[in-house]
C-alpha atoms as a PDB file:
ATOM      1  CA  UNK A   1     185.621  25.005 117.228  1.00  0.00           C
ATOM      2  CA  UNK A   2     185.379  21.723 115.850  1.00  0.00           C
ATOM      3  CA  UNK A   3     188.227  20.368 112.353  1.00  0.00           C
ATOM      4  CA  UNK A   4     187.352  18.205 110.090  1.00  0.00           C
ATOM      5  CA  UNK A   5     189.023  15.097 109.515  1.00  0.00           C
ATOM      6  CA  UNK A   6     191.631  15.441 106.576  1.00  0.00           C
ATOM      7  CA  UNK A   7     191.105  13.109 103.948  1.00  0.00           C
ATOM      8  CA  UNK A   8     194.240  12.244 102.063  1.00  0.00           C
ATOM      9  CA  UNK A   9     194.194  11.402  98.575  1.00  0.00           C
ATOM     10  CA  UNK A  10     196.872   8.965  96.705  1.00  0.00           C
ATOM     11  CA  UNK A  11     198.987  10.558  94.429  1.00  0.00           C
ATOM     12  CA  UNK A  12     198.807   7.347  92.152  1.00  0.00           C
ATOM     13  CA  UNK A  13     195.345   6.398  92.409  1.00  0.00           C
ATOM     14  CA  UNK A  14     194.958  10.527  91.440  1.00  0.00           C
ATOM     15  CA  UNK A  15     197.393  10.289  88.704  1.00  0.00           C
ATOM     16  CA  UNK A  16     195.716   6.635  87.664  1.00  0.00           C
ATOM     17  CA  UNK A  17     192.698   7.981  87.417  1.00  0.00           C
ATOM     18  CA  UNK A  18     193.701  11.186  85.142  1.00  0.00           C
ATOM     19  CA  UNK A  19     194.960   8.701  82.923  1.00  0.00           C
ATOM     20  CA  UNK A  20     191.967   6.634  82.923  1.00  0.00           C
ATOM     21  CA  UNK A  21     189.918   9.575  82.435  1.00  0.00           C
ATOM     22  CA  UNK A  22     192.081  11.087  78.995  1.00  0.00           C
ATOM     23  CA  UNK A  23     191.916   7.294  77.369  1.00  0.00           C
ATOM     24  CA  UNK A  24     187.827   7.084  78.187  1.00  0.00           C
ATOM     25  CA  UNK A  25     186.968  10.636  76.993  1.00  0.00           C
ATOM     26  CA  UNK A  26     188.644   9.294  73.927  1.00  0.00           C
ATOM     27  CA  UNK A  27     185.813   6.835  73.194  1.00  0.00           C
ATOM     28  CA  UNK A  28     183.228   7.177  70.487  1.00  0.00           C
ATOM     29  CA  UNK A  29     180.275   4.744  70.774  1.00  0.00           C
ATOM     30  CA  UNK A  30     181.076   1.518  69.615  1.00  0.00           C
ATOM     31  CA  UNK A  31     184.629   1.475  71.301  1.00  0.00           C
ATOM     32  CA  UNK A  32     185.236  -1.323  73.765  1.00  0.00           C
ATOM     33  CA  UNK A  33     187.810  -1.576  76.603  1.00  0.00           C
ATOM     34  CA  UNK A  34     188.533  -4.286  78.956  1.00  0.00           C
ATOM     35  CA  UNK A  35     189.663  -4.062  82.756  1.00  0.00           C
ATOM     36  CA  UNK A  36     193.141  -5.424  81.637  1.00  0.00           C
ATOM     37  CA  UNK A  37     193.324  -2.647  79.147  1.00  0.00           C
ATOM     38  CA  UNK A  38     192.347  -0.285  81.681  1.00  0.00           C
ATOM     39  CA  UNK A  39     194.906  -1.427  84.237  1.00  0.00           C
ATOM     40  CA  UNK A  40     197.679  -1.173  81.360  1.00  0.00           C
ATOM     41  CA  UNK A  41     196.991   2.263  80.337  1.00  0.00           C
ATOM     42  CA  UNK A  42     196.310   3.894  84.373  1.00  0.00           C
ATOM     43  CA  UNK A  43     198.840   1.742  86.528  1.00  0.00           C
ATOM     44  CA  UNK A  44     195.242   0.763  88.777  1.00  0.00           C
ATOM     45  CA  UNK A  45     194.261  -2.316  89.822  1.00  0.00           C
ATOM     46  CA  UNK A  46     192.045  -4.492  89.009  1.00  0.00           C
ATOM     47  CA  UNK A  47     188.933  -3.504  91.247  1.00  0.00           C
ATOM     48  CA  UNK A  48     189.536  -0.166  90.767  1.00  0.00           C
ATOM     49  CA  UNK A  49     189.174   0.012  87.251  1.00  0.00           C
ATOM     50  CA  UNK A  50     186.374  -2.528  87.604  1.00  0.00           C
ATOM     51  CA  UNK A  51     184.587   0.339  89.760  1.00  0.00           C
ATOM     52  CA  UNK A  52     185.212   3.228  87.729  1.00  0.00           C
ATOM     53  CA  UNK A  53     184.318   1.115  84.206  1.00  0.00           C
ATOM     54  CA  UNK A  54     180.933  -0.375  86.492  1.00  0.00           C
ATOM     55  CA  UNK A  55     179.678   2.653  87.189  1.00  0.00           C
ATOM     56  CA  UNK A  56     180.105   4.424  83.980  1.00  0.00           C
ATOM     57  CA  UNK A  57     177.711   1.364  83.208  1.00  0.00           C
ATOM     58  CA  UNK A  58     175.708   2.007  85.147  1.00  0.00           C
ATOM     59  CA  UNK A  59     175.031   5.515  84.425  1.00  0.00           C
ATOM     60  CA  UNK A  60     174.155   4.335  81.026  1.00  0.00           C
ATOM     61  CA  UNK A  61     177.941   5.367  79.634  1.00  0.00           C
ATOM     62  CA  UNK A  62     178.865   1.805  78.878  1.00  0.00           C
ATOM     63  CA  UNK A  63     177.545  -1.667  78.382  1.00  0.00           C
ATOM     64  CA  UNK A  64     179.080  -4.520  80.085  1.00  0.00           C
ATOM     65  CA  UNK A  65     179.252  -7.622  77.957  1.00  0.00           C
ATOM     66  CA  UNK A  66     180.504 -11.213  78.207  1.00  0.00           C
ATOM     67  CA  UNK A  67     184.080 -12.050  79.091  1.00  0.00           C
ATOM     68  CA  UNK A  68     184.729  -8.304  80.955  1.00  0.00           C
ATOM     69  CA  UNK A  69     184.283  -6.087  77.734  1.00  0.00           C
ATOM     70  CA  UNK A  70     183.238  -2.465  78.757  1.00  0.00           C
ATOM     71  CA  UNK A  71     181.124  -0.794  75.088  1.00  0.00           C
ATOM     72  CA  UNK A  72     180.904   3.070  75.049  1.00  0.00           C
ATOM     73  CA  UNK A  73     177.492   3.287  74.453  1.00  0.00           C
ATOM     74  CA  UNK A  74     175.569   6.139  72.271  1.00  0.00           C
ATOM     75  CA  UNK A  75     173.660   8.479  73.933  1.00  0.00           C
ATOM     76  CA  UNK A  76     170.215   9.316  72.415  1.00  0.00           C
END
């Protein structure tokens, strides 16, 4: 019988990501956040929050403007 591999998970980036998660579900269209902003409120780092805010653009959840600012977009 073959095991999987266990895959262990960070306790901070876990706990950094709850807290990104509460502060995004609190955005109504029109709300912008920055990767600074996002590093402030989960304790992440830079690319991490960069990956997590560039693929909520990229599933159409945000808009990624000039100078790094992440726009909760409005979903028709």
């Amino acid at each position: 019988m073959k095991t999987r591999p266990v895959v262990q998970r960070s306790l901070v980036l876990d706990a950094g990501l709850d807290k990104l998660q509460a502060f995004l579900l609190t955005l109504v269209p029109g709300d912008e956040v920055t990767v600074p902003r996002a590093m402030e409120i989960s304790g992440l780092d830079a690319a991490q929050c960069d990956a997590v805010l560039g693929a909520l653009a990229r599933a159409g959840l945000m808009i990624r403007l000039q100078h790094d600012f992440y726009v909760r977009r409005r979903l028709d």
